[in-house]
C-alpha atoms as a PDB file:
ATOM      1  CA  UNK A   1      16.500 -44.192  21.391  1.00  0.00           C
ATOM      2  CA  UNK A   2      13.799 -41.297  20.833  1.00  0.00           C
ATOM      3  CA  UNK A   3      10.120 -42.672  20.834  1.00  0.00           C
ATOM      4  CA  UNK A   4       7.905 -40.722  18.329  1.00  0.00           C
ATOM      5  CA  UNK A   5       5.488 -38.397  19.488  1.00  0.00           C
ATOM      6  CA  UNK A   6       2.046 -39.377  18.447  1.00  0.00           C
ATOM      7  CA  UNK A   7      -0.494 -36.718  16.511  1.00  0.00           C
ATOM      8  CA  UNK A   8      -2.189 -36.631  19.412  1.00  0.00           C
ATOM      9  CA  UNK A   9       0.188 -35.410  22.028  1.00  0.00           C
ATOM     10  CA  UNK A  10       1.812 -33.349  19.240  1.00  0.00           C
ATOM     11  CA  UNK A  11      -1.441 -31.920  18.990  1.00  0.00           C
ATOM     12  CA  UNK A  12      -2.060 -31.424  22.953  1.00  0.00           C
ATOM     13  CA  UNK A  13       1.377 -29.965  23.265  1.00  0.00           C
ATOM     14  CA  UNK A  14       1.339 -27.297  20.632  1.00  0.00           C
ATOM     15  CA  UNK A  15      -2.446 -26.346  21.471  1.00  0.00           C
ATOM     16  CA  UNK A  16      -1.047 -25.642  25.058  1.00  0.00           C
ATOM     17  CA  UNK A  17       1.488 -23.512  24.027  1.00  0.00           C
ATOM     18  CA  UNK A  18      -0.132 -21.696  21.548  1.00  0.00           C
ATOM     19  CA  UNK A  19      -2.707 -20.658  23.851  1.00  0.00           C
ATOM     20  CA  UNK A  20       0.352 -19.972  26.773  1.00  0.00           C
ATOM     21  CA  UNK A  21       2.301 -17.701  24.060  1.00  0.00           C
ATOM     22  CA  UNK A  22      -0.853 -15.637  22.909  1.00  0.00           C
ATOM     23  CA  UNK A  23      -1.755 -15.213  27.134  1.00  0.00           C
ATOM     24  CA  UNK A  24       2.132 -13.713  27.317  1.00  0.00           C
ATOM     25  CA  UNK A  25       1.773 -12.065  23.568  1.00  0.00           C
ATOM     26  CA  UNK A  26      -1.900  -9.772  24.981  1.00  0.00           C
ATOM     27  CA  UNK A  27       0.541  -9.025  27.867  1.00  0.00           C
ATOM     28  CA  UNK A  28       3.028  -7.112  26.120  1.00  0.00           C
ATOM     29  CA  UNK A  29       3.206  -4.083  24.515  1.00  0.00           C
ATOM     30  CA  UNK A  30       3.060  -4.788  19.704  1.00  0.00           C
ATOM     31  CA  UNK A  31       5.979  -2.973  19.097  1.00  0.00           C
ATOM     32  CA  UNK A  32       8.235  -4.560  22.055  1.00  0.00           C
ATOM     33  CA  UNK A  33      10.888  -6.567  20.874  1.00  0.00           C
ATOM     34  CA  UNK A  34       9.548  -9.596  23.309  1.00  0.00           C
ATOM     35  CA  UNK A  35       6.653  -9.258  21.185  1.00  0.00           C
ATOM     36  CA  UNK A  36       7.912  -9.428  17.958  1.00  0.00           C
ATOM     37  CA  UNK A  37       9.836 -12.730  18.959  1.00  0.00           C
ATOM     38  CA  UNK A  38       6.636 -14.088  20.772  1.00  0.00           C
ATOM     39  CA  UNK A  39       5.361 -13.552  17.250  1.00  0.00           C
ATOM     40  CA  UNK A  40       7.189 -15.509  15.203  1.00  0.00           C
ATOM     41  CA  UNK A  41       6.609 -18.680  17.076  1.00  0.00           C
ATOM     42  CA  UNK A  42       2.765 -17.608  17.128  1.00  0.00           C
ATOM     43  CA  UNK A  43       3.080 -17.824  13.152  1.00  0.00           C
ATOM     44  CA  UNK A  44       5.575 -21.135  13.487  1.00  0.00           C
ATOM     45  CA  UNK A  45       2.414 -22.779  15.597  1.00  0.00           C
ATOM     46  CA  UNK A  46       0.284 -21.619  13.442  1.00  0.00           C
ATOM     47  CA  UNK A  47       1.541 -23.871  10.760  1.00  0.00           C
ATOM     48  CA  UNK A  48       1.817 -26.789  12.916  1.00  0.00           C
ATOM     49  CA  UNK A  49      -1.683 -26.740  13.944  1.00  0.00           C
ATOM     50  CA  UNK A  50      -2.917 -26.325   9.950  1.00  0.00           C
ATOM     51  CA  UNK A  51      -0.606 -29.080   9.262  1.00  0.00           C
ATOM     52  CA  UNK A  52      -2.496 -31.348  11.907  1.00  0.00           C
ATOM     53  CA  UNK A  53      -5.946 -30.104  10.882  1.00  0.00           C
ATOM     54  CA  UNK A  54      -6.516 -28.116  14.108  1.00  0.00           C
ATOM     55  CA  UNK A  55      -9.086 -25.456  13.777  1.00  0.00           C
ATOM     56  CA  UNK A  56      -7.880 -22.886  15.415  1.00  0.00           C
ATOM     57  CA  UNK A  57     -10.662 -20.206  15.425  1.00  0.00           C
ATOM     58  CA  UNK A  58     -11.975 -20.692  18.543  1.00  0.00           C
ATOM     59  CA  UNK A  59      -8.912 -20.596  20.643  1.00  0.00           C
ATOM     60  CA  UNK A  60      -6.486 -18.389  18.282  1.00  0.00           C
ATOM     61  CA  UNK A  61      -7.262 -14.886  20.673  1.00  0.00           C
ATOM     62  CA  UNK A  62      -4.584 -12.881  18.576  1.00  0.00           C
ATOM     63  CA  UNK A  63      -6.196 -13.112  15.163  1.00  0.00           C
ATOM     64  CA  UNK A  64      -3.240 -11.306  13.389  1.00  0.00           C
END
């Protein structure tokens, strides 16, 4: 049986890779195909974080 994963640590995990992605995102070069992947999860976390009412102006370092 899976055991829901409270706000919380959905909250903790996503934070940490949001901030891991954008380290790896400043890394690589805009019009790279790594990039443009790296990207589209930035947006997908994005949305996570909103949905959990995670500010995200002080640690979002992409600002796109």
């Amino acid at each position: 049986m899976v055991e829901e994963m409270s706000k919380e640590e959905l909250m903790k995990i996503t934070v940490e890779e949001f901030s891991r992605l954008q380290d790896w995102m400043l890394l690589s070069e805009k019009d790279s195909e790594a990039y443009k992947g790296m990207k589209k999860r930035y947006d997908e976390l994005k949305v996570i974080l909103a949905s959990l009412n995670v500010n995200i102006t002080g640690i979002d370092k992409i600002k796109e």
